[in-house]
C-alpha atoms as a PDB file:
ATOM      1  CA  UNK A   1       9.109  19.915  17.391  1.00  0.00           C
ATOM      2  CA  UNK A   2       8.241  16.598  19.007  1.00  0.00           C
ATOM      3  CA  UNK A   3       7.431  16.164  22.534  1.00  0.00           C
ATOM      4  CA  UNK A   4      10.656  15.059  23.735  1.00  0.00           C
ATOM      5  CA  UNK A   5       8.790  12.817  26.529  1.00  0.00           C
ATOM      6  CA  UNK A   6       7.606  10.033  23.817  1.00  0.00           C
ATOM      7  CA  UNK A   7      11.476   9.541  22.476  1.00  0.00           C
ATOM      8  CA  UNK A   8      12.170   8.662  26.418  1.00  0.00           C
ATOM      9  CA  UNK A   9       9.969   5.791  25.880  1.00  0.00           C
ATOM     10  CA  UNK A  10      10.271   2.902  23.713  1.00  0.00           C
ATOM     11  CA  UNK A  11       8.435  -0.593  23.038  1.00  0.00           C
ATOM     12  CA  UNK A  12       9.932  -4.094  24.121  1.00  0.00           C
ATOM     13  CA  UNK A  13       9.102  -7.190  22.899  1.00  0.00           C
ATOM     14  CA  UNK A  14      10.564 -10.272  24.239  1.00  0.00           C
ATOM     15  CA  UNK A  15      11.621 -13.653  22.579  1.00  0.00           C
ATOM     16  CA  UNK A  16      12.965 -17.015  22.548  1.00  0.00           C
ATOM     17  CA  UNK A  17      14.904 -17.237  19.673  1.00  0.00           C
ATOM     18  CA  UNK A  18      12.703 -15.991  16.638  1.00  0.00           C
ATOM     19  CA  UNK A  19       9.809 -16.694  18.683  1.00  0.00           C
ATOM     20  CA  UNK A  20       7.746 -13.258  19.661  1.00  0.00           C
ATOM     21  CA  UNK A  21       6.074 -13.837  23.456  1.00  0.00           C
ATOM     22  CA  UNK A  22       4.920 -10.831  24.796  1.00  0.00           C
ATOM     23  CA  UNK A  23       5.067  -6.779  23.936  1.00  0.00           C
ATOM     24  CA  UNK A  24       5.834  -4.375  26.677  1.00  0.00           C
ATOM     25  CA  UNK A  25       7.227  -0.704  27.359  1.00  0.00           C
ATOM     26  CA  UNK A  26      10.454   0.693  28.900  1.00  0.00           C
ATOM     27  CA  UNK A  27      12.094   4.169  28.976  1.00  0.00           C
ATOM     28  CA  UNK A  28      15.641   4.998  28.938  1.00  0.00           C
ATOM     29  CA  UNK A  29      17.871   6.618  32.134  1.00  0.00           C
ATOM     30  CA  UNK A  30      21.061   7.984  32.039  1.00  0.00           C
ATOM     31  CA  UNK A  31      23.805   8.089  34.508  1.00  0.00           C
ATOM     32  CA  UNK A  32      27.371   9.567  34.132  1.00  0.00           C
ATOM     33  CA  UNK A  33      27.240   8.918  30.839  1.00  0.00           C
ATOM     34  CA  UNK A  34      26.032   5.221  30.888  1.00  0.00           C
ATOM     35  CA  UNK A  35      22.403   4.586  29.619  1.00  0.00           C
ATOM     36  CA  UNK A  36      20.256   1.997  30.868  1.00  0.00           C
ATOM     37  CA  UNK A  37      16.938   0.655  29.335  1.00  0.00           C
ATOM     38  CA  UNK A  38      14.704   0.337  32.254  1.00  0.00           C
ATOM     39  CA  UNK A  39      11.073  -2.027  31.903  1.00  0.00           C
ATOM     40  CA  UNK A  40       9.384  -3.859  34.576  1.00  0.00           C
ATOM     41  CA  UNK A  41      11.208  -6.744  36.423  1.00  0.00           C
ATOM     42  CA  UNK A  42       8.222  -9.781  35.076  1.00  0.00           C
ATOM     43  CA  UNK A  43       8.560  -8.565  31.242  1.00  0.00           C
ATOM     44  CA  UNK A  44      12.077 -10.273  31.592  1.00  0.00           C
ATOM     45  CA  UNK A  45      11.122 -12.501  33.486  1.00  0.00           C
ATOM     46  CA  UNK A  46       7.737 -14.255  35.417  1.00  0.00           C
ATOM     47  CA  UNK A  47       8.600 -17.551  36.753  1.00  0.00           C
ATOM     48  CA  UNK A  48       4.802 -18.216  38.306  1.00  0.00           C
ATOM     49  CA  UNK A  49       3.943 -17.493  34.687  1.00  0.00           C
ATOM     50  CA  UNK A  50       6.396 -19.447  32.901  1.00  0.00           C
ATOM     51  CA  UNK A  51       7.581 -16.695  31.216  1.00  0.00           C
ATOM     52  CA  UNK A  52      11.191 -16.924  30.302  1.00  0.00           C
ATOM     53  CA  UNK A  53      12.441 -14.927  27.082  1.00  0.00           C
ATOM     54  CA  UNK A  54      16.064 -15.191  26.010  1.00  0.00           C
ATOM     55  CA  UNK A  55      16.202 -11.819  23.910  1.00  0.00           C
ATOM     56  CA  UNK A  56      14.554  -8.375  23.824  1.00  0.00           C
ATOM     57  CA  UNK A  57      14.039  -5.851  21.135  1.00  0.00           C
ATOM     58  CA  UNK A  58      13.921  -2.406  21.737  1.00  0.00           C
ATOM     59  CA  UNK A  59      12.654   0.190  18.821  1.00  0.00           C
ATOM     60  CA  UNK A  60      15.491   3.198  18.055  1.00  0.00           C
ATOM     61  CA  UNK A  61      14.843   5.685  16.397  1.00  0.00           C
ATOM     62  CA  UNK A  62      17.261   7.089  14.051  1.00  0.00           C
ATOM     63  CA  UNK A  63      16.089  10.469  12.581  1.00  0.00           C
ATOM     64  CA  UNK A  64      15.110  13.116  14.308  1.00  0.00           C
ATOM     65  CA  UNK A  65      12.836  14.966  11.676  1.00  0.00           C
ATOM     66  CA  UNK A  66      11.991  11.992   9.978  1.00  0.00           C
ATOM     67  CA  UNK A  67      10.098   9.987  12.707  1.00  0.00           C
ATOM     68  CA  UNK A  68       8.952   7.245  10.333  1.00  0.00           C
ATOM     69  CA  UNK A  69      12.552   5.717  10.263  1.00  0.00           C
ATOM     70  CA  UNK A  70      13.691   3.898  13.280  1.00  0.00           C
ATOM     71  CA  UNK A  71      15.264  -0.033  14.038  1.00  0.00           C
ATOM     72  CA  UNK A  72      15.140  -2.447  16.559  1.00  0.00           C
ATOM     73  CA  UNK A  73      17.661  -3.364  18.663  1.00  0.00           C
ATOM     74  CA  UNK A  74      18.320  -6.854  20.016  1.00  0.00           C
ATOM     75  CA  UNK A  75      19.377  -7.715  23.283  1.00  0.00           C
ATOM     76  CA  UNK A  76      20.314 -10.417  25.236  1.00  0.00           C
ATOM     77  CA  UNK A  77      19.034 -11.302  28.365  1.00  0.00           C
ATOM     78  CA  UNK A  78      21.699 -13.891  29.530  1.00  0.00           C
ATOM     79  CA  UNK A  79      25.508 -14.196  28.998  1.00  0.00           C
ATOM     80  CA  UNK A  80      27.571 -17.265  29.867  1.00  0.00           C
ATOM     81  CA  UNK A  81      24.036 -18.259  31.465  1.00  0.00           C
ATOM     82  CA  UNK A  82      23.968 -15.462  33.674  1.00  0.00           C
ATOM     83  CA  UNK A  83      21.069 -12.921  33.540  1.00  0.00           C
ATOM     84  CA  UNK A  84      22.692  -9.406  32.330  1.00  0.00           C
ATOM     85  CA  UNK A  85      19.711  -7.528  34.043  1.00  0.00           C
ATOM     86  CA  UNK A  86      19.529  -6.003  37.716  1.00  0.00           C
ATOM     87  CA  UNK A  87      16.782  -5.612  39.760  1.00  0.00           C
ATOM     88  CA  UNK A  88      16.152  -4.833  43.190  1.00  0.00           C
ATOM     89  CA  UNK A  89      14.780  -6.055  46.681  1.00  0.00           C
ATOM     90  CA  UNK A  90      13.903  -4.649  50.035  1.00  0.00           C
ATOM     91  CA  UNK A  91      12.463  -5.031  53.391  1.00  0.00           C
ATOM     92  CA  UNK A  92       8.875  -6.121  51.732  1.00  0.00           C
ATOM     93  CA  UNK A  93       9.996  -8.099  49.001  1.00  0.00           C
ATOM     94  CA  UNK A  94      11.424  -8.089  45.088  1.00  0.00           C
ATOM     95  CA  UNK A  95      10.777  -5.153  43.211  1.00  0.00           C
ATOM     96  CA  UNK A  96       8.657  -5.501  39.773  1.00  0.00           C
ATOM     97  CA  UNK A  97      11.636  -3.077  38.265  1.00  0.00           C
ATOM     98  CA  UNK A  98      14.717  -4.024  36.068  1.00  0.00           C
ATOM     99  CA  UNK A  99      17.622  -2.235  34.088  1.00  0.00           C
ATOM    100  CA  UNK A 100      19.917  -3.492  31.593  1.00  0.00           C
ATOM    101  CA  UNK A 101      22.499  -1.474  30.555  1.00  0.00           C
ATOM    102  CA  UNK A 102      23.103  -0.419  27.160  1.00  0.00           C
ATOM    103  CA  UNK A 103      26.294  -0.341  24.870  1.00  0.00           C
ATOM    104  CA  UNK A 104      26.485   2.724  23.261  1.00  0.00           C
ATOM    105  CA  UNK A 105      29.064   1.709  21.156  1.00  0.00           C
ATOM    106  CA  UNK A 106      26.333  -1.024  19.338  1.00  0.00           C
ATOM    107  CA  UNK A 107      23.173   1.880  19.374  1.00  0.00           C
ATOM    108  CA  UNK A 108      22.461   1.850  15.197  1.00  0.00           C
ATOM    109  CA  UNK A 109      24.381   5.605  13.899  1.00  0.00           C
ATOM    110  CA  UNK A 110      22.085   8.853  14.617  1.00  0.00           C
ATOM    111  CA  UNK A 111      20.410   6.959  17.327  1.00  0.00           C
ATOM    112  CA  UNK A 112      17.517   9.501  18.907  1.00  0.00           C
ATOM    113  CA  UNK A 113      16.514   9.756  22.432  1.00  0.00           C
ATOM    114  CA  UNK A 114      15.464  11.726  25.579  1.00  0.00           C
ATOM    115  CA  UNK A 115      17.128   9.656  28.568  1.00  0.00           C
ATOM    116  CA  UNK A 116      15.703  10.646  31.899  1.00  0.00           C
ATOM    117  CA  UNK A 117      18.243  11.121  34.624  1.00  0.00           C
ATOM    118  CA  UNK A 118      18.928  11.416  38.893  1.00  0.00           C
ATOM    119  CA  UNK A 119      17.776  15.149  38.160  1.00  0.00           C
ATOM    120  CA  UNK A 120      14.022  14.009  37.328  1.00  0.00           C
ATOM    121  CA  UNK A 121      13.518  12.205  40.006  1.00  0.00           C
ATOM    122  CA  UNK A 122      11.311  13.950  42.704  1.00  0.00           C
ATOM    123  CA  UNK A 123      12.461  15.671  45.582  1.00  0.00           C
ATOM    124  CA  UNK A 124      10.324  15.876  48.648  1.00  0.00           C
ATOM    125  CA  UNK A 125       8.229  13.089  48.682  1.00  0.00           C
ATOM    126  CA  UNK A 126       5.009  15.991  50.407  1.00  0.00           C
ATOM    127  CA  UNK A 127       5.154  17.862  46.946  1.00  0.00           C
ATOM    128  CA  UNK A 128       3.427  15.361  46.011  1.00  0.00           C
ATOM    129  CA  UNK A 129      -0.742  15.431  46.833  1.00  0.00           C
ATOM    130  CA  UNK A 130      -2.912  12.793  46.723  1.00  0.00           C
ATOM    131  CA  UNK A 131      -4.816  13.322  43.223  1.00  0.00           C
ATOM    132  CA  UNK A 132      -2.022  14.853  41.345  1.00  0.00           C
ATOM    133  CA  UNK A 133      -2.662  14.515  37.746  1.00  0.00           C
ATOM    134  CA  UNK A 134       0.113  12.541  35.892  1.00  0.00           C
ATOM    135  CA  UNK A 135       0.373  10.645  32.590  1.00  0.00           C
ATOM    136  CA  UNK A 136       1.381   6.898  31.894  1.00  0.00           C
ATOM    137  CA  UNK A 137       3.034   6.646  28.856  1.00  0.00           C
ATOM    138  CA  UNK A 138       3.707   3.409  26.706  1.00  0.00           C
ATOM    139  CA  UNK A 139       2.067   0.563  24.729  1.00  0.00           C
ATOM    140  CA  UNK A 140      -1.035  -0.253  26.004  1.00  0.00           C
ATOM    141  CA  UNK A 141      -2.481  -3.639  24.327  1.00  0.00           C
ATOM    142  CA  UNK A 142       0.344  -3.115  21.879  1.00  0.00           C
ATOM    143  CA  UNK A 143      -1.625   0.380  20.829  1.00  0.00           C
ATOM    144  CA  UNK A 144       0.900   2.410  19.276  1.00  0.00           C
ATOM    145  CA  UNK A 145       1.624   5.529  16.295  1.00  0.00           C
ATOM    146  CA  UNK A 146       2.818   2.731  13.791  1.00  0.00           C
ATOM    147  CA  UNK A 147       4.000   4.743  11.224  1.00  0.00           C
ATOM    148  CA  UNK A 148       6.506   6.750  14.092  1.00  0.00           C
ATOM    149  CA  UNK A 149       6.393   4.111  16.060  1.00  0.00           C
ATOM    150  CA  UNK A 150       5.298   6.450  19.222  1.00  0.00           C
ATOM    151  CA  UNK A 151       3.669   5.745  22.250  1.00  0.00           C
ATOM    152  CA  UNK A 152       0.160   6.778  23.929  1.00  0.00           C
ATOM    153  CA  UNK A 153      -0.596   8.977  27.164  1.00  0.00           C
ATOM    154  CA  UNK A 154      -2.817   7.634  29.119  1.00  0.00           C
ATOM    155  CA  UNK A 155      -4.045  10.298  32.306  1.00  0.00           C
ATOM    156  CA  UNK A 156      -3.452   9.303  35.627  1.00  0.00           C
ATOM    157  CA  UNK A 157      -4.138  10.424  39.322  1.00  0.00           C
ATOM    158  CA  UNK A 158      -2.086   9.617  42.619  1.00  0.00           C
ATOM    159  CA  UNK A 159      -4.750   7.111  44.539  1.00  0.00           C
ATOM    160  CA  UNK A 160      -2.473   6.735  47.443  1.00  0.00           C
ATOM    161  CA  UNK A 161      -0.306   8.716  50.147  1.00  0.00           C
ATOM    162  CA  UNK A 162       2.937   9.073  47.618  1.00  0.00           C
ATOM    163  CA  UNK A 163       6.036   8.241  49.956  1.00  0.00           C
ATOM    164  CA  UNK A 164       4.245   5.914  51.864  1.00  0.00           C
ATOM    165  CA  UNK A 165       4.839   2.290  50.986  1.00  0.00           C
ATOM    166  CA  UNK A 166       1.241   0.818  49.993  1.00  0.00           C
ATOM    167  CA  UNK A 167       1.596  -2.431  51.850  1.00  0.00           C
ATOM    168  CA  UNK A 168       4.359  -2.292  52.718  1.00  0.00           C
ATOM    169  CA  UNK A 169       5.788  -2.576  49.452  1.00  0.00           C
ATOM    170  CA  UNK A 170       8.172  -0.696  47.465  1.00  0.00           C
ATOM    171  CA  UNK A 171       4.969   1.045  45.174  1.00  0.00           C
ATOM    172  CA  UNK A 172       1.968   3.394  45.512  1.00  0.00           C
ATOM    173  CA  UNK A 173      -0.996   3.545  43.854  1.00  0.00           C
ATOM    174  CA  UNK A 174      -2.534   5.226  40.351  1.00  0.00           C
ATOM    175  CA  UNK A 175      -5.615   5.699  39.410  1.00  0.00           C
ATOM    176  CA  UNK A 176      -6.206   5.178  35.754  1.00  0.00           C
ATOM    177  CA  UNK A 177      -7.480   3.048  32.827  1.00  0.00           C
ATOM    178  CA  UNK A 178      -4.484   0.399  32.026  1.00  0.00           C
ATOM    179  CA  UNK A 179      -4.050  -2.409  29.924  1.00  0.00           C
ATOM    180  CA  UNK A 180      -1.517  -5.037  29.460  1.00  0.00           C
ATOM    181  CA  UNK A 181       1.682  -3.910  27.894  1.00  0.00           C
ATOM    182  CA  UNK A 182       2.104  -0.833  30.026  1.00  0.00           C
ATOM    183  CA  UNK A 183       4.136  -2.953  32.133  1.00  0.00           C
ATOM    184  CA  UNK A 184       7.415  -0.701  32.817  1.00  0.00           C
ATOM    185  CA  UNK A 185       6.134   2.528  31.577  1.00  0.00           C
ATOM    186  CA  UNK A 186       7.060   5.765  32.842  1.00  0.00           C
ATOM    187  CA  UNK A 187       5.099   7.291  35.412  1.00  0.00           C
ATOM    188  CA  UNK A 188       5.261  11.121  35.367  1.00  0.00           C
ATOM    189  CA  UNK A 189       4.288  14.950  36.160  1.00  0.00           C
ATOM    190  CA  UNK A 190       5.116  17.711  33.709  1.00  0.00           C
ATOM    191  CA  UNK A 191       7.731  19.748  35.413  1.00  0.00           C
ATOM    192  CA  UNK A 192       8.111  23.225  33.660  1.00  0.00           C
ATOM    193  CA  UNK A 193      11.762  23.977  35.317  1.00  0.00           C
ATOM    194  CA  UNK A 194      13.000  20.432  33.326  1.00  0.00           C
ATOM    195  CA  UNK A 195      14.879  21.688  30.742  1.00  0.00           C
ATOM    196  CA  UNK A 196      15.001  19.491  27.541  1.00  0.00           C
ATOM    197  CA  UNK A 197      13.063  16.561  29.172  1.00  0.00           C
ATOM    198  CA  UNK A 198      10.412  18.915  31.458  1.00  0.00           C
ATOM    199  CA  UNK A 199       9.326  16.077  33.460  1.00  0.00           C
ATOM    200  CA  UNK A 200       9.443  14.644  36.829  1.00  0.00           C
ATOM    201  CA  UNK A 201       9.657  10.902  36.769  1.00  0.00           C
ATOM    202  CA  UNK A 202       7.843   9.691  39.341  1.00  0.00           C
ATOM    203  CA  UNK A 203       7.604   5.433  39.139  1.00  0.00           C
ATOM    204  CA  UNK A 204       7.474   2.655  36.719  1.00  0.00           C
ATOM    205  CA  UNK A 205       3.995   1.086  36.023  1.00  0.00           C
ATOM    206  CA  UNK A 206       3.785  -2.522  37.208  1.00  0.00           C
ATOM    207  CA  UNK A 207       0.139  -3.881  37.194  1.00  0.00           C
ATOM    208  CA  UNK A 208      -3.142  -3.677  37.504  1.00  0.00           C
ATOM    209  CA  UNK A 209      -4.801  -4.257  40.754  1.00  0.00           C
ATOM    210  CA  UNK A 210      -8.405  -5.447  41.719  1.00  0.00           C
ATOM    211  CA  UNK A 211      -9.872  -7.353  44.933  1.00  0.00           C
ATOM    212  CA  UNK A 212      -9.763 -10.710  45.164  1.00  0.00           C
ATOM    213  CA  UNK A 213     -13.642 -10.723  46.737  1.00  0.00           C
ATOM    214  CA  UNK A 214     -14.678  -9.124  43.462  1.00  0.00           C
ATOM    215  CA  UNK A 215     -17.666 -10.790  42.128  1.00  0.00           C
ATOM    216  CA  UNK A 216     -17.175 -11.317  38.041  1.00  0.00           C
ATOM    217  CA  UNK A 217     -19.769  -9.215  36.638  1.00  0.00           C
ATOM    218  CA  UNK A 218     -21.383  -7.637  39.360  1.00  0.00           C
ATOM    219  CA  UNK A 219     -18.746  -5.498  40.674  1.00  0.00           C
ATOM    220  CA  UNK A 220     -16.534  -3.350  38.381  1.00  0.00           C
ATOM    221  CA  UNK A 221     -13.268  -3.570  38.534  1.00  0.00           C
ATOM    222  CA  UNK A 222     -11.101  -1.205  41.109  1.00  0.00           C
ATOM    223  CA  UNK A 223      -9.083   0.460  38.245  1.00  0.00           C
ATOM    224  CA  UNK A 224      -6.264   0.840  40.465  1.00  0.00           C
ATOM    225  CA  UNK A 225      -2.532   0.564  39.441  1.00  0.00           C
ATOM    226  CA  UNK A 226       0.535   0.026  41.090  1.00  0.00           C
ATOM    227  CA  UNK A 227       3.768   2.161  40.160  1.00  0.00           C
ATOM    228  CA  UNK A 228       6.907   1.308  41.611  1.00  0.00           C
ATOM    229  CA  UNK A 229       8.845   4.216  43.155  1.00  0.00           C
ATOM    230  CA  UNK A 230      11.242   5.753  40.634  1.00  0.00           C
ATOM    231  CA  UNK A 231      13.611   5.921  43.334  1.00  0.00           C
ATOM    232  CA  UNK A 232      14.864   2.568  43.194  1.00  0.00           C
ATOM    233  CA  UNK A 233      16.918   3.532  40.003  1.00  0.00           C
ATOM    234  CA  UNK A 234      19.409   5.841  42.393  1.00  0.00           C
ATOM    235  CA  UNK A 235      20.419   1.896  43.477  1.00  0.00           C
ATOM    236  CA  UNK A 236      20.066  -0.140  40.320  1.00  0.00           C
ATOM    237  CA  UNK A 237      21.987   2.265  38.406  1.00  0.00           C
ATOM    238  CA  UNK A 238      25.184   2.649  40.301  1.00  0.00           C
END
């Protein structure tokens, strides 16, 4: 039986037109029935960047035995020149998260997948101590199971005081190897009491972070994360 965690998960690439610009990650969350592909916020779109795809493609799979079959799905990202995403913003800022809901109606027939919902997101903010162990699961460098078309684990640890704000901002901190193309992966802590989906989802992966006063190749890099609160989805899912 496959872990039911890596069919929450699922690899985005983004376009303009036929033109491939980036690969990325993303998980699905459901909510009263409506299902919601949710990535980072700058894999849509990064204006300081100049990054500005018109389309997505998300991988489906569509055999639950049979792992090795599976489609992409294409999305777009505007309509009538309007963006078809939400994301969100608070007191310190925009927050690096986005959803875009899904049609079920256009998902390819026998569609698989393990949709997180409000129920995994954590409780009491205190049950969670600073070095919990968690795992951040997607694409790193576009590093995947090709043939299933899976995503990787990497381990993680809690590097800040979870529930407080680092900075002020809407995120706290992981500690843990990363690469580019984690960008809106899952951020999470195996909960035994979770049913089908036994795990807590505890943020989305955003970035890497390192010090500005680093000196190239004398100091090593912080290998420090940031991870957006998973809570934000209660609001951009409404």
């Amino acid at each position: 039986m496959i872990e039911p965690l890596l069919l929450a998960v699922t690899r985005v690439s983004t376009f303009v037109g036929e033109r491939v610009l980036t690969a990325a990650s993303g998980f699905f969350f459901e909510r009263d029935a409506r299902l919601f592909l949710v990535t980072s916020r700058h894999v849509l779109v990064d204006a300081p960047s100049g990054h500005h795809p018109d389309r997505i493609e998300i991988v489906l799979h569509t055999d639950e035995v049979d792992l090795t079959r599976f489609t992409a799905l294409s999305l777009p990202l505007y309509r009538e020149g309007t963006s078809v995403w939400r994301q969100g913003k608070d007191s310190g800022g925009e927050i690096d998260v986005a959803v875009v809901e899904l049609d079920r109606a256009a998902l390819p027939e026998g569609t698989v997948l393990r949709p997180f919902t409000l129920q995994h997101l954590q409780g009491p903010l205190e049950e969670i101590a600073l070095g919990t162990a968690m795992l951040v699961v997607g694409f790193p460098l576009g590093f995947y199971d090709t043939l299933h078309h899976l995503p990787v684990a990497r381990h993680a640890a809690v590097a800040s005081a979870f529930g407080v704000r680092f900075q002020g901002q809407g995120y706290f901190l992981t500690d843990a190897r990363m690469h580019r193309g984690a960008s809106g992966a899952p951020v999470v802590l195996r909960d035994p009491r979770g049913g089908a989906l036994p795990w807590k989802l505890l943020g989305i992966h955003s970035a890497r972070l390192d010090m500005r006063t680093r000196e190239q190749g004398v100091d090593d890099t912080l290998g420090l994360n940031s991870a957006w609160y998973a809570d934000i989805l209660r609001t951009l899912t409404k």
